[in-house]
PDB file of N, CA and C in Angstrom:
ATOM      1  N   UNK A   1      51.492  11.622 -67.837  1.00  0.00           N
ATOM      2  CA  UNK A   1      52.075  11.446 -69.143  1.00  0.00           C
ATOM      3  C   UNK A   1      53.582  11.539 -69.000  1.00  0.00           C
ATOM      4  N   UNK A   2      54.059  10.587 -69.060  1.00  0.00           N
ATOM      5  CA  UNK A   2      55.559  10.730 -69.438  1.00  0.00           C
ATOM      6  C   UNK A   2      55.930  12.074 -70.571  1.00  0.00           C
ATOM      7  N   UNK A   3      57.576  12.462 -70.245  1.00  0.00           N
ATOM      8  CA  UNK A   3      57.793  13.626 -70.837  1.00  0.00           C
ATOM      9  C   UNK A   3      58.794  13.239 -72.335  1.00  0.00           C
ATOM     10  N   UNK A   4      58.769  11.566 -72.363  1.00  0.00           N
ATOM     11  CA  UNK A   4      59.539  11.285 -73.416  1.00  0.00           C
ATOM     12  C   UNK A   4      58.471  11.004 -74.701  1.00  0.00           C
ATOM     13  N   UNK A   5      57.269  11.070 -74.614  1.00  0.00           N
ATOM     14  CA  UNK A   5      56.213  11.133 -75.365  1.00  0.00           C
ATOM     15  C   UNK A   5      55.789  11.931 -75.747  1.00  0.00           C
ATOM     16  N   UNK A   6      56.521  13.683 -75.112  1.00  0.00           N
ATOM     17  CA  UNK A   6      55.636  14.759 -75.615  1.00  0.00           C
ATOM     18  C   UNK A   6      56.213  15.252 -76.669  1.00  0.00           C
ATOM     19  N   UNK A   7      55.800  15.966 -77.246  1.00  0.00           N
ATOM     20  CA  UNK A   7      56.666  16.526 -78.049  1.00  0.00           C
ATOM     21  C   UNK A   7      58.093  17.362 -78.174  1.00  0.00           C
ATOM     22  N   UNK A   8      58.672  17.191 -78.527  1.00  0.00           N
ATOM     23  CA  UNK A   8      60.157  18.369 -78.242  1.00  0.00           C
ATOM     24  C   UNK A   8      59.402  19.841 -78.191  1.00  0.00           C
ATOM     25  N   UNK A   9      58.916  20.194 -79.186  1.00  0.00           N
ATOM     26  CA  UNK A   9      58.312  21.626 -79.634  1.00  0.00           C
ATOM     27  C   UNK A   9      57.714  22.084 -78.195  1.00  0.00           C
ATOM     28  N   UNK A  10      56.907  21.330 -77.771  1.00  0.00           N
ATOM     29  CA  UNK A  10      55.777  21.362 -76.363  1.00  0.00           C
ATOM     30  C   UNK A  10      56.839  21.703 -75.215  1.00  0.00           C
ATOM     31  N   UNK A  11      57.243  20.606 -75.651  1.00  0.00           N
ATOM     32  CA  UNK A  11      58.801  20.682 -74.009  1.00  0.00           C
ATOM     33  C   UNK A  11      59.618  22.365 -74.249  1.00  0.00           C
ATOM     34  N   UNK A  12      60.042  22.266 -75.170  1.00  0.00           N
ATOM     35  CA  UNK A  12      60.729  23.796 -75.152  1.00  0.00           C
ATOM     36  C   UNK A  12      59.738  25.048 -74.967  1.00  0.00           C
ATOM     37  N   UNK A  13      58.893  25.194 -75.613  1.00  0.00           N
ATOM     38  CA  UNK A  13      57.598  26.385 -75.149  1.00  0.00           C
ATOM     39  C   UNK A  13      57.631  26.077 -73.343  1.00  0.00           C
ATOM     40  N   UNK A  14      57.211  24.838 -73.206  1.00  0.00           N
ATOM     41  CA  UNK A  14      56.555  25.051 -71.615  1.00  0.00           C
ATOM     42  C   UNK A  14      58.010  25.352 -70.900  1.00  0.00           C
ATOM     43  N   UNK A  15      59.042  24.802 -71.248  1.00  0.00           N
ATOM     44  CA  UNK A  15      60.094  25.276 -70.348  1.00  0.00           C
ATOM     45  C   UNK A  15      60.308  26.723 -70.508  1.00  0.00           C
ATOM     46  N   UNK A  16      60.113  27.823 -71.590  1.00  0.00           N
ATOM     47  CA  UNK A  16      60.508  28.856 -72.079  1.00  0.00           C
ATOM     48  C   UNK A  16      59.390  29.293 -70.778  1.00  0.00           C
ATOM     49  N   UNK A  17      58.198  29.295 -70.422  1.00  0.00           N
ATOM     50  CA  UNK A  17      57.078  30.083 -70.243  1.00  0.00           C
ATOM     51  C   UNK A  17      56.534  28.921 -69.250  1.00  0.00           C
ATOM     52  N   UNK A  18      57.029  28.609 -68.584  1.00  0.00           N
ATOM     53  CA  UNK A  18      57.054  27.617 -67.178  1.00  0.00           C
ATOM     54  C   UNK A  18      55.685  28.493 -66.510  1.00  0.00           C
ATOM     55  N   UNK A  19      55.430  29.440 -66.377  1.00  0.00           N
ATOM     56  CA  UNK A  19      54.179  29.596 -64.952  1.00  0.00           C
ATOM     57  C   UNK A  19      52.889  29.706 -65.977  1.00  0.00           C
ATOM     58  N   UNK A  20      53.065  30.028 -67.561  1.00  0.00           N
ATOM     59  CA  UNK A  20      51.640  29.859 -67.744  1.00  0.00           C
ATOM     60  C   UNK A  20      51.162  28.763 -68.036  1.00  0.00           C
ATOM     61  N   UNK A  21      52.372  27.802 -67.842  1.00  0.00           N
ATOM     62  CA  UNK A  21      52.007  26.298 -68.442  1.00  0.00           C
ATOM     63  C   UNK A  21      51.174  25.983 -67.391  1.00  0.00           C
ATOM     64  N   UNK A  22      51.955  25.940 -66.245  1.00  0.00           N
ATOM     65  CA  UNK A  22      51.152  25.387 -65.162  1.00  0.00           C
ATOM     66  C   UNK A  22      49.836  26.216 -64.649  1.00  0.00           C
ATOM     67  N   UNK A  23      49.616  27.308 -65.222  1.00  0.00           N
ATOM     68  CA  UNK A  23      48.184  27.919 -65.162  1.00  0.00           C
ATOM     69  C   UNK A  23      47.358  27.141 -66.114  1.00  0.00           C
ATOM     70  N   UNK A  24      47.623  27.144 -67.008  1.00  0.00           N
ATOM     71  CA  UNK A  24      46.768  26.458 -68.056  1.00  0.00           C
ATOM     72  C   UNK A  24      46.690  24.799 -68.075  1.00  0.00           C
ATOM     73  N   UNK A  25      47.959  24.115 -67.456  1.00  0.00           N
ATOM     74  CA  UNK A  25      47.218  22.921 -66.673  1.00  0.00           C
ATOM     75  C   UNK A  25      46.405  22.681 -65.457  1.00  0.00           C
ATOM     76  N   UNK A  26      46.819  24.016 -64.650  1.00  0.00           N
ATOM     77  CA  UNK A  26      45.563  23.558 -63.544  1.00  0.00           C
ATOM     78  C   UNK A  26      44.905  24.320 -63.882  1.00  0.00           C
ATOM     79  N   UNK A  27      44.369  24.944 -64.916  1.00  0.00           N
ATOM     80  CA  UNK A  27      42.718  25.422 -65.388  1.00  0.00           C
ATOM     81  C   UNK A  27      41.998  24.152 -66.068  1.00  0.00           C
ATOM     82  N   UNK A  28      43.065  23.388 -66.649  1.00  0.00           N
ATOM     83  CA  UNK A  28      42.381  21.602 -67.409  1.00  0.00           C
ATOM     84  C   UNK A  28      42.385  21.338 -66.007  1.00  0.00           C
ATOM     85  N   UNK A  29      42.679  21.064 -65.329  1.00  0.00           N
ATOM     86  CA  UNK A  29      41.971  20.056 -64.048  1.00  0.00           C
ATOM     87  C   UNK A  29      41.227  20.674 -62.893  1.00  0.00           C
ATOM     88  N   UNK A  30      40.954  22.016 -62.852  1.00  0.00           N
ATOM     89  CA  UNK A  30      40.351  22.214 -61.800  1.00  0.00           C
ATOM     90  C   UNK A  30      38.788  22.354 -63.065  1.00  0.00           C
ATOM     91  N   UNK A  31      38.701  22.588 -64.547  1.00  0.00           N
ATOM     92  CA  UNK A  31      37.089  23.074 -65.169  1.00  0.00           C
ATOM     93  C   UNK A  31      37.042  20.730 -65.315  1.00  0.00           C
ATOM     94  N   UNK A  32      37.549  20.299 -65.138  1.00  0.00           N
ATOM     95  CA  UNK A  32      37.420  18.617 -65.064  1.00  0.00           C
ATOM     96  C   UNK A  32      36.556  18.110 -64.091  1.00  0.00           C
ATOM     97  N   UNK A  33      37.261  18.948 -62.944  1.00  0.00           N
ATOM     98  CA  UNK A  33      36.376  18.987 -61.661  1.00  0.00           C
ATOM     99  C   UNK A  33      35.037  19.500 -61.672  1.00  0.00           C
ATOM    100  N   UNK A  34      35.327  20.390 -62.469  1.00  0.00           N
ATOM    101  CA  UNK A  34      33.573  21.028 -61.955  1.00  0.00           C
ATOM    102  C   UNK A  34      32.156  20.484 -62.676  1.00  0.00           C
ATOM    103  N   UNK A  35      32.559  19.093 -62.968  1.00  0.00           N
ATOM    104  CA  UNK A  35      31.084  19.096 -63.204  1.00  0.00           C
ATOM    105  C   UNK A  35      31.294  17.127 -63.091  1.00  0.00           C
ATOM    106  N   UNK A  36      29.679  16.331 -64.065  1.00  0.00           N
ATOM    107  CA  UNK A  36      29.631  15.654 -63.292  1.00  0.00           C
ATOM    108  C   UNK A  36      30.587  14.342 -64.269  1.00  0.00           C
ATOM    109  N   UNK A  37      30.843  14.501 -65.590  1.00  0.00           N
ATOM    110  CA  UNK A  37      31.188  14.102 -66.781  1.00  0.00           C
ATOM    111  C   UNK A  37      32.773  13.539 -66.085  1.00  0.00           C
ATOM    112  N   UNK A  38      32.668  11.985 -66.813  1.00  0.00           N
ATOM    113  CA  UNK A  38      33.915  11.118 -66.222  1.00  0.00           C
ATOM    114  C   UNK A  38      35.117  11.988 -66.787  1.00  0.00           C
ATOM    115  N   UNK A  39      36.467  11.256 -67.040  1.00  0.00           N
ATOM    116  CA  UNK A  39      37.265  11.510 -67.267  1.00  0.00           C
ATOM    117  C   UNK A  39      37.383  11.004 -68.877  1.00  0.00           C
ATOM    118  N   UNK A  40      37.141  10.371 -69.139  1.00  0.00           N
ATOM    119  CA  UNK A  40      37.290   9.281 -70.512  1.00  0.00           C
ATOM    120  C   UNK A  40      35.894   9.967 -71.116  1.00  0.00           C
ATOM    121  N   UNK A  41      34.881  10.547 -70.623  1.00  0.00           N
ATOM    122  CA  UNK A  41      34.187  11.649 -71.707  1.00  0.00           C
ATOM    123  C   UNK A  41      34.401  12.677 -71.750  1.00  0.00           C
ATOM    124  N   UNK A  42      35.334  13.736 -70.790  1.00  0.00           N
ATOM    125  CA  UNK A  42      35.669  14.596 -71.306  1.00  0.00           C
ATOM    126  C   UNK A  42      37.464  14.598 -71.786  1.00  0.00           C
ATOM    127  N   UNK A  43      37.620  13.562 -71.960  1.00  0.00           N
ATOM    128  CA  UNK A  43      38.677  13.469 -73.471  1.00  0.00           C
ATOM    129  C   UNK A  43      38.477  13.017 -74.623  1.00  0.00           C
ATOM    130  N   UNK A  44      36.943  12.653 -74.474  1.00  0.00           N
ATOM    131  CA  UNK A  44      36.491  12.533 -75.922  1.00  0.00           C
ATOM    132  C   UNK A  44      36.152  14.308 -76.262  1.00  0.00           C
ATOM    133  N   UNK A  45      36.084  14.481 -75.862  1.00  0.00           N
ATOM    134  CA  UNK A  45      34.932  15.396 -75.603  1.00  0.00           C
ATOM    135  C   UNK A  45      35.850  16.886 -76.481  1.00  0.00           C
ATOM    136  N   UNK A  46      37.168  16.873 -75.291  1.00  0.00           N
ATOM    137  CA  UNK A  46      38.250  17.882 -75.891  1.00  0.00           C
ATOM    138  C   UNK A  46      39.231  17.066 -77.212  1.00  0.00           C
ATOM    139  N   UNK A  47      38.641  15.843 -77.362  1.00  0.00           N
ATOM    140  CA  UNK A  47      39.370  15.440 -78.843  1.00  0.00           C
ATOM    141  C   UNK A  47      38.528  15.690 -79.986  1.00  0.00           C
ATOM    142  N   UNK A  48      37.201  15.864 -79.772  1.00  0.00           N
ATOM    143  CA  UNK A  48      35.754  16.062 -81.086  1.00  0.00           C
ATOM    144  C   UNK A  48      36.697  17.840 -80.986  1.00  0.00           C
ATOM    145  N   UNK A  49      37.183  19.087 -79.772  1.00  0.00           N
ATOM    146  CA  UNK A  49      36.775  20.139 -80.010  1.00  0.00           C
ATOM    147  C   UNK A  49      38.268  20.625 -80.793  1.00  0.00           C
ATOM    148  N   UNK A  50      39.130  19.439 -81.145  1.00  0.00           N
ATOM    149  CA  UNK A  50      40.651  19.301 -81.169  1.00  0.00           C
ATOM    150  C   UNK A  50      40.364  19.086 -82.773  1.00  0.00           C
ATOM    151  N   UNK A  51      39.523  18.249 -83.114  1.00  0.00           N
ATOM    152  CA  UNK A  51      39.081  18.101 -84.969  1.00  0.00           C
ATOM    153  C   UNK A  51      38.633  19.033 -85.593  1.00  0.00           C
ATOM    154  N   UNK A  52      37.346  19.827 -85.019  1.00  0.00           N
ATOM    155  CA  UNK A  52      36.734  21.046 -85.191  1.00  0.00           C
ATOM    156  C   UNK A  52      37.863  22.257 -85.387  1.00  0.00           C
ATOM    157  N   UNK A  53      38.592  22.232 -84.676  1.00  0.00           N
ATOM    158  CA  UNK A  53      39.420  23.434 -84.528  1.00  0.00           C
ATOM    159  C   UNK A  53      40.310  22.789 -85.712  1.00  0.00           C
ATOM    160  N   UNK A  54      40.699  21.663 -86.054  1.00  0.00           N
ATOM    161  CA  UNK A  54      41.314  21.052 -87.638  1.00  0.00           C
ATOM    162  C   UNK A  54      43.320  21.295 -86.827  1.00  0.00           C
ATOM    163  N   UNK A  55      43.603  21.332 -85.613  1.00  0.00           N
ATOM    164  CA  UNK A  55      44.264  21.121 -85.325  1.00  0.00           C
ATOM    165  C   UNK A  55      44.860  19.979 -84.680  1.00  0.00           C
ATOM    166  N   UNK A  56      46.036  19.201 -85.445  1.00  0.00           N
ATOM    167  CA  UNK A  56      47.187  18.219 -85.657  1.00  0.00           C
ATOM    168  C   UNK A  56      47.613  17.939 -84.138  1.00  0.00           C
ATOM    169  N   UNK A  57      48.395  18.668 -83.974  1.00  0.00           N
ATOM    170  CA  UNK A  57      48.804  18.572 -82.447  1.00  0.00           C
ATOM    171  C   UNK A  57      47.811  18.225 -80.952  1.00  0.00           C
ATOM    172  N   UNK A  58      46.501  19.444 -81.734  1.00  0.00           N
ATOM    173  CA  UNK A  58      45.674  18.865 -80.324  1.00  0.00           C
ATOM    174  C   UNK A  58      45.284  17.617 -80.497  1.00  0.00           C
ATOM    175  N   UNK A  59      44.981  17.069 -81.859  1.00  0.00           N
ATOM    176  CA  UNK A  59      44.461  15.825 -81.909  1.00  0.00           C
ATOM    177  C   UNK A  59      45.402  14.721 -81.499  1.00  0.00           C
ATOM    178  N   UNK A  60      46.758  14.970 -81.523  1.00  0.00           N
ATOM    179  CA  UNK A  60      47.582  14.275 -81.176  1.00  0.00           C
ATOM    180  C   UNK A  60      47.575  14.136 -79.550  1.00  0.00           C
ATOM    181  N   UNK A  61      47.763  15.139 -78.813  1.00  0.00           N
ATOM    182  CA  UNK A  61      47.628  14.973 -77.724  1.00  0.00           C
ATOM    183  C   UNK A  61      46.754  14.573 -77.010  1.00  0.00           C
ATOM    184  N   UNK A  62      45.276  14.717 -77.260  1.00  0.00           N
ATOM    185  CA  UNK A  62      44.136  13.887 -76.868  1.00  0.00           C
ATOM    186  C   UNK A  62      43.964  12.773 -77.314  1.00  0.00           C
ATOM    187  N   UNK A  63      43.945  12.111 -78.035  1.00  0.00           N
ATOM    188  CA  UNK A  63      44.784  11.031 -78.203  1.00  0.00           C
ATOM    189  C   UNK A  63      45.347  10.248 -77.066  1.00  0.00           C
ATOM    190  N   UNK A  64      46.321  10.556 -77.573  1.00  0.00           N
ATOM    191  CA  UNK A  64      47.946  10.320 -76.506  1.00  0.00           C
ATOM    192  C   UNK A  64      47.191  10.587 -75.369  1.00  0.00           C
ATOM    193  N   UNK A  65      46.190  11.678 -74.782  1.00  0.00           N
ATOM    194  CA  UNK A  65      46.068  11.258 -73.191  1.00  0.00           C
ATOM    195  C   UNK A  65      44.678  10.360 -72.858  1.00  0.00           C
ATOM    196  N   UNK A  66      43.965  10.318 -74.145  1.00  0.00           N
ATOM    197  CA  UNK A  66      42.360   9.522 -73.494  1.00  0.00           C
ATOM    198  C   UNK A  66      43.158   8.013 -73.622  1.00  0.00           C
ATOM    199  N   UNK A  67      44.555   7.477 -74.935  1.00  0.00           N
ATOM    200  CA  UNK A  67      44.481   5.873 -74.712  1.00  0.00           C
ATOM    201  C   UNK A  67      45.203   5.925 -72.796  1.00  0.00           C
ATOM    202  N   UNK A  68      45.955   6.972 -72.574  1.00  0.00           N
ATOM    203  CA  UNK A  68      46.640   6.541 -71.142  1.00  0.00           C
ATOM    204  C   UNK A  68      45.497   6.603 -70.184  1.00  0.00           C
ATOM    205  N   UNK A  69      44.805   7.042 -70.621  1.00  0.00           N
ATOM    206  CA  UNK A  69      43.496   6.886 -69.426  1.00  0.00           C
ATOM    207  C   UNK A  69      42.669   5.730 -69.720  1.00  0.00           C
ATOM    208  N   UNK A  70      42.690   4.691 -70.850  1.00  0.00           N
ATOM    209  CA  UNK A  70      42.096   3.418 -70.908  1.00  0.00           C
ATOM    210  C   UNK A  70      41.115   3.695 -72.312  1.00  0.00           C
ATOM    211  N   UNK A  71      40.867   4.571 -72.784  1.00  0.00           N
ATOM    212  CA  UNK A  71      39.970   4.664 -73.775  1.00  0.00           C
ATOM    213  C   UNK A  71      40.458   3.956 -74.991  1.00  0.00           C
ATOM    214  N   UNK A  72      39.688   3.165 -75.542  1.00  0.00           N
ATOM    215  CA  UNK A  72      40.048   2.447 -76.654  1.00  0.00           C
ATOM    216  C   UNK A  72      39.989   2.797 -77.934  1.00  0.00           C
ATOM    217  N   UNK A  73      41.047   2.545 -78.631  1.00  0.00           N
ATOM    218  CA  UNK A  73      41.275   3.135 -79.873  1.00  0.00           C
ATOM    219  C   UNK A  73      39.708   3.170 -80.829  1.00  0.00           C
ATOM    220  N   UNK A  74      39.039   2.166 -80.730  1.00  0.00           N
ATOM    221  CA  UNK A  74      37.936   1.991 -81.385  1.00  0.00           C
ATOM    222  C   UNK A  74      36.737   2.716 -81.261  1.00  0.00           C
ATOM    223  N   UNK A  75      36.691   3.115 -79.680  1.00  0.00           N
ATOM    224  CA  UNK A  75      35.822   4.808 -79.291  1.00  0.00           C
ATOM    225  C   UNK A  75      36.438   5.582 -79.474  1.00  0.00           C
ATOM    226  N   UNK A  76      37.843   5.916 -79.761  1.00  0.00           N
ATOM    227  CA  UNK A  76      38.462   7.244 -80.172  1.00  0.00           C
ATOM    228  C   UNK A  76      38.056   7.307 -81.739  1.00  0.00           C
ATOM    229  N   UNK A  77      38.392   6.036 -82.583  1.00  0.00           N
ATOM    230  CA  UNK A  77      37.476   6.473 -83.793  1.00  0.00           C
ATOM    231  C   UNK A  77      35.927   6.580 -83.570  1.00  0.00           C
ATOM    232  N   UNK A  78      35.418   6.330 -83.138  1.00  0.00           N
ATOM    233  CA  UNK A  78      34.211   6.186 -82.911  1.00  0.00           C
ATOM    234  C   UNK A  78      33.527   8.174 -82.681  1.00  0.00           C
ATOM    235  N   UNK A  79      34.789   8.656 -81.880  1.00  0.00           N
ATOM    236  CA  UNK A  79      34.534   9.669 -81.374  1.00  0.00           C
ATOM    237  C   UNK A  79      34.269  10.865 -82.619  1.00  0.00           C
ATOM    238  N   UNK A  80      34.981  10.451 -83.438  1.00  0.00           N
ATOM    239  CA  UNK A  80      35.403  11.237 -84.652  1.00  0.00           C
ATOM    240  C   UNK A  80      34.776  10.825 -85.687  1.00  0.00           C
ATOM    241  N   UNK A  81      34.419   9.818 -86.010  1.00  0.00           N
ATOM    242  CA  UNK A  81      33.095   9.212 -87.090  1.00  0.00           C
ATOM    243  C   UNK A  81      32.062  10.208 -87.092  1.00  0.00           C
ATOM    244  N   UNK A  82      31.442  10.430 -85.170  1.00  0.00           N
ATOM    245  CA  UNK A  82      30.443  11.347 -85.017  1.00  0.00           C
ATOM    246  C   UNK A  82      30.567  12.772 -85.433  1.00  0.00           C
ATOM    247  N   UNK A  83      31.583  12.939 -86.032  1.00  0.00           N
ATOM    248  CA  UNK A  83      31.490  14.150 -86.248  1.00  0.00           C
ATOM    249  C   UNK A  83      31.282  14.359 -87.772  1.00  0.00           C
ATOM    250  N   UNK A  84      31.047  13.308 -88.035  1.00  0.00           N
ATOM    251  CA  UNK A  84      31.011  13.644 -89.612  1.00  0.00           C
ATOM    252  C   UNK A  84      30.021  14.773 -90.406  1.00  0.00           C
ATOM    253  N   UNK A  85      28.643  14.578 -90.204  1.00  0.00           N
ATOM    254  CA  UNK A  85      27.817  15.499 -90.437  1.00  0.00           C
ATOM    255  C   UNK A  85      28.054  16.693 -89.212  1.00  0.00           C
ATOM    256  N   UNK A  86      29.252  16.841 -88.998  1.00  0.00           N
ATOM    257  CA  UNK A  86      29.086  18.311 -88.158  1.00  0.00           C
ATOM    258  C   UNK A  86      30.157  19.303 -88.986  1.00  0.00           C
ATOM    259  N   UNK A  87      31.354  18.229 -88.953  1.00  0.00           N
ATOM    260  CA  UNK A  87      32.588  18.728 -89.321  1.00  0.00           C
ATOM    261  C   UNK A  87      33.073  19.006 -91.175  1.00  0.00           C
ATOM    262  N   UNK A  88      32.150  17.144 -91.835  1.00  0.00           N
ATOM    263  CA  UNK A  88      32.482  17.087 -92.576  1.00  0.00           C
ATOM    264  C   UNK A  88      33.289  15.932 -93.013  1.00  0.00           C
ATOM    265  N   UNK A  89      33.444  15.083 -94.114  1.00  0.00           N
ATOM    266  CA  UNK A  89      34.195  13.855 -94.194  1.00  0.00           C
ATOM    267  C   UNK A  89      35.603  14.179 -94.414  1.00  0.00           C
ATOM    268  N   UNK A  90      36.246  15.007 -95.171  1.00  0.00           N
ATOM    269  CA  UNK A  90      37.407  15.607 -95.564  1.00  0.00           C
ATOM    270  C   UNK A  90      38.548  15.352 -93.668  1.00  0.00           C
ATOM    271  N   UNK A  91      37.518  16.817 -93.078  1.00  0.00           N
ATOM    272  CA  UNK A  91      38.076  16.618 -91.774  1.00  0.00           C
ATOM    273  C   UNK A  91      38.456  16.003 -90.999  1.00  0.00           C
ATOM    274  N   UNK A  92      37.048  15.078 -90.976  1.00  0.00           N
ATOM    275  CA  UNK A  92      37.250  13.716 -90.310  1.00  0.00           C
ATOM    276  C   UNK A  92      38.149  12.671 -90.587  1.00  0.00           C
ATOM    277  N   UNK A  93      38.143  12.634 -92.399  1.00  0.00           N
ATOM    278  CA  UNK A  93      39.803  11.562 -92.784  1.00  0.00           C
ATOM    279  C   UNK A  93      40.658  12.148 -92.015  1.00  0.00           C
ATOM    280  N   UNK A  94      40.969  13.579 -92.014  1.00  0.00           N
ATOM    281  CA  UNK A  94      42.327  14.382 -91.751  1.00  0.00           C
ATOM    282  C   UNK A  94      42.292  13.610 -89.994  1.00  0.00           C
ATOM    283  N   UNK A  95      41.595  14.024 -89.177  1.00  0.00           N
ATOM    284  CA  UNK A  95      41.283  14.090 -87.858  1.00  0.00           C
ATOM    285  C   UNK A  95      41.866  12.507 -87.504  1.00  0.00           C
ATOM    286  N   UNK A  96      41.126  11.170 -88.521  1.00  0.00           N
ATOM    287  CA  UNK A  96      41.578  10.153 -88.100  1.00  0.00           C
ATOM    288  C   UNK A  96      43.086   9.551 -88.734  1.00  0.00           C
ATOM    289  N   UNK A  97      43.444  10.406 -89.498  1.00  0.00           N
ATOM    290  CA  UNK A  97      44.800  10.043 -90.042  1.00  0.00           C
ATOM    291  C   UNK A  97      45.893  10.397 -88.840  1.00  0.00           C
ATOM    292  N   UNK A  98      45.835  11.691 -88.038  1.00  0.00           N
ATOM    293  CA  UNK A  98      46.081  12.083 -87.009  1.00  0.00           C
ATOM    294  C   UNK A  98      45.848  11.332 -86.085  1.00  0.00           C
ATOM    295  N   UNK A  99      44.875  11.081 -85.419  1.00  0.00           N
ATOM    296  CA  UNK A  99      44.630   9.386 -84.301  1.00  0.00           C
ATOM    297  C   UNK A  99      45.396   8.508 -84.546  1.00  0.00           C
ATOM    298  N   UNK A 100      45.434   8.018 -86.158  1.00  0.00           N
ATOM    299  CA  UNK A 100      46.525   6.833 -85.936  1.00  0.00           C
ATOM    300  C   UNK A 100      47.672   7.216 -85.848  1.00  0.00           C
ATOM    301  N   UNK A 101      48.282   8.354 -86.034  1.00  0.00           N
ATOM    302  CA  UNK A 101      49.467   8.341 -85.957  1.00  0.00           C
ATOM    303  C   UNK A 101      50.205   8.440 -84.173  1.00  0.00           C
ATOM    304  N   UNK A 102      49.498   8.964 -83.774  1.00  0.00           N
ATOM    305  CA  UNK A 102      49.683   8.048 -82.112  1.00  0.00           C
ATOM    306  C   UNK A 102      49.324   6.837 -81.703  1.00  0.00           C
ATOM    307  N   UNK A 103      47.799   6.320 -82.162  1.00  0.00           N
ATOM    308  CA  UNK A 103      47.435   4.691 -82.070  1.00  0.00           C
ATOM    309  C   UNK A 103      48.959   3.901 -82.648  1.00  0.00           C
ATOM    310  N   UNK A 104      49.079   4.085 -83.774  1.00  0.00           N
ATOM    311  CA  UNK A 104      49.625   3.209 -84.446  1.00  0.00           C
ATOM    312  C   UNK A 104      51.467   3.336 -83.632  1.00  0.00           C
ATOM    313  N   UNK A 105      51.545   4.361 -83.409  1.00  0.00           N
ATOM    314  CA  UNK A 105      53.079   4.700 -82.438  1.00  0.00           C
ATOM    315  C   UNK A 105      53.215   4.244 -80.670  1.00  0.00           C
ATOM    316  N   UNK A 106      51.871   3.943 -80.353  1.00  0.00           N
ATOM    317  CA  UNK A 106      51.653   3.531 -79.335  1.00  0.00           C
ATOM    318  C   UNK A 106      51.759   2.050 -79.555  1.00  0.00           C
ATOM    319  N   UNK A 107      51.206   1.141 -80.200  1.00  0.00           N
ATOM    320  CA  UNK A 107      51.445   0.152 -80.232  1.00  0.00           C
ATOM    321  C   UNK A 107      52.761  -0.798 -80.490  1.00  0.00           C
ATOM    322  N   UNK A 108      53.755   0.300 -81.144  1.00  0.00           N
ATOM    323  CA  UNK A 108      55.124  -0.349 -81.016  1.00  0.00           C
ATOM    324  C   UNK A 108      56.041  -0.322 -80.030  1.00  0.00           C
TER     325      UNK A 108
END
C-alpha cells in the first residue's frame, strides 16, 4: 500500500508508536499464514468483521487493501449485502456508504 493513500491520522499514530505498529502488522501476516483461506477471502473476511464492529476507518482500510489485491468492487458489496440479516440494514447502508467512499476515490 502506498503511504500517500493512508491516512494522515494512521501515519502520525504509527510514526508516534513505530514498534507496535510493526508488531501488529506482522501479527496480520504471520495469523494470514496460518491457515488455508486465500488472500482475497480473508479481506473479505476482516472487512464483514470491520462492519460488525460499525467502524469507518476499518472499513475504509479493507477496502482500500482487498481492491489492491484485485477484489472487485462488486464482491466487496457483495461482501456486505451478506451481512444483512446478521448486522442489520441500517449498518449495512452505513458499511456500504463507507466502501464507496474509497471505491468511488479510487476510481479518480
Amino acid at each position: 500500500m502506498s503511504k500517500g493513500k493512508l491516512p494522515q491520522q494512521y501515519l502520525r499514530i504509527k510514526e508516534k508508536h513505530e514498534k507496535y505498529f510493526n508488531a501488529v502488522e506482522e501479527l496480520g501476516k504471520v495469523v494470514k499464514q496460518e491457515g488455508p483461506l486465500d488472500e482475497k477471502t480473508a479481506h473479505l473476511i476482516q472487512l464483514a468483521a470491520a462492519v460488525t464492529a460499525h467502524s469507518e476507518g476499518a472499513v475504509h482500510s479493507h477496502v482500500r487493501r482487498a481492491l489492491e489485491i484485485g477484489v472487485t468492487p462488486e464482491a466487496i458489496h457483495h461482501a456486505i449485502l451478506l451481512l444483512t440479516s446478521t448486522v442489520g440494514f441500517p449498518t449495512v447502508v452505513a458499511a456500504l456508504s463507507w466502501a464507496e467512499d474509497i471505491i468511488n476515490n479510487e476510481k479518480m
